[in-house]
Protein backbone atom coordinates (compact mmCIF):
# COMPACT_ATOMS: atom_id res chain seq x y z
CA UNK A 1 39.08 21.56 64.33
CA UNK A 2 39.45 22.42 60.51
CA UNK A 3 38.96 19.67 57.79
CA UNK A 4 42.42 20.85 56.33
CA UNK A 5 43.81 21.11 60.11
CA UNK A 6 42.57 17.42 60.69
CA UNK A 7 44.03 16.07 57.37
CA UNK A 8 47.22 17.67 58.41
CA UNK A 9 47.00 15.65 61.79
CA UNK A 10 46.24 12.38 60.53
CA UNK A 11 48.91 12.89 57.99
CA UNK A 12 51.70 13.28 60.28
CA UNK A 13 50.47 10.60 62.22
CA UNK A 14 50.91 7.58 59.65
CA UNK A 15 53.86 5.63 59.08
CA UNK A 16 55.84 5.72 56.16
CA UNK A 17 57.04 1.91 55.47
CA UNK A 18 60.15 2.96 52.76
CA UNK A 19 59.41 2.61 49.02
CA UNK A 20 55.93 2.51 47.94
CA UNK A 21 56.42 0.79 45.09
CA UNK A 22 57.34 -2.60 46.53
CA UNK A 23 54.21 -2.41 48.53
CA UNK A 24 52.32 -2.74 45.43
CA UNK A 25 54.22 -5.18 43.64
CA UNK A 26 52.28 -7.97 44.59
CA UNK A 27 49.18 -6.52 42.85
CA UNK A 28 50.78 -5.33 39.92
CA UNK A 29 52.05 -9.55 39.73
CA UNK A 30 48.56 -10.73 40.40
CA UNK A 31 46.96 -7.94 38.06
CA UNK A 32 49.51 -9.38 35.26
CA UNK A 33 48.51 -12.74 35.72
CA UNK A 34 44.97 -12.38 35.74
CA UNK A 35 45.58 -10.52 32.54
CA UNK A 36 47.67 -12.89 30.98
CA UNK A 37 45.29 -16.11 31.61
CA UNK A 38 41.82 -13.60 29.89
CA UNK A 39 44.69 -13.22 27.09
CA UNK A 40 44.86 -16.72 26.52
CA UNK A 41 41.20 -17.43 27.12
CA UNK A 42 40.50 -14.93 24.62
CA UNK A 43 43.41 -15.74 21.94
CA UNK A 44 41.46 -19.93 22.20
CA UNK A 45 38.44 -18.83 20.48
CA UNK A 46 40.62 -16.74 17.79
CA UNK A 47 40.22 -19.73 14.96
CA UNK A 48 36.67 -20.85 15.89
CA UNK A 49 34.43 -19.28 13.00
CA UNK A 50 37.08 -20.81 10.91
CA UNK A 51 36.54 -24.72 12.20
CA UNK A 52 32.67 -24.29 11.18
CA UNK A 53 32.66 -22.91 7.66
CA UNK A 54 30.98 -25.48 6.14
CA UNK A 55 28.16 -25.65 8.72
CA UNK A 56 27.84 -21.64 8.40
CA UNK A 57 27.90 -21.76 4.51
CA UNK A 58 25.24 -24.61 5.11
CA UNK A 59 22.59 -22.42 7.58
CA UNK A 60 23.48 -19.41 5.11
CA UNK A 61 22.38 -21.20 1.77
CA UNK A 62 19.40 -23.07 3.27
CA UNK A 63 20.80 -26.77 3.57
CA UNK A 64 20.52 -27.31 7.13
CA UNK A 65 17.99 -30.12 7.09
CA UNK A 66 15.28 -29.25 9.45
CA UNK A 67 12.47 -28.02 7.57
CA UNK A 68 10.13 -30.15 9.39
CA UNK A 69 9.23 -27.89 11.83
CA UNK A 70 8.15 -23.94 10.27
CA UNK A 71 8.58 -22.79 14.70
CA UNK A 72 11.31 -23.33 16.97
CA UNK A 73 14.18 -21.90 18.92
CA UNK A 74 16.38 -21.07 15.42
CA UNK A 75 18.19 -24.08 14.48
């Protein structure tokens, strides 16, 4: 048997169930809501550089108050 002979075949075997479209509803719904909740995770962290000025403007001007130590992990 042909490839194109047995797609043929297995294509007139299978069921058609109606409308497409409401068979993939329910992962267009879950798709939006896993979508929606990254949107939110993402839209929390919008203002966070803003909450820390002062400690940036601190690090960026040399005022951070650990000179103690010359080595370290960056703080």
């Amino acid at each position: 048997m042909h490839l194109a002979a047995a797609i043929i075949a297995a294509a007139a075997e299978t069921e058609h169930e109606g409308n497409p479209m409401l068979a993939t509803l329910p992962a267009f719904f879950i798709a939006a809501v896993v979508f929606t909740l990254l949107a939110l995770v993402t839209a929390s962290y919008r203002n966070v550089s803003n909450r820390h000025v002062e400690h940036a403007e601190a690090h960026a001007h040399g005022e951070h108050g650990h000179h103690d130590h010359e080595t370290g992990h960056g703080h």
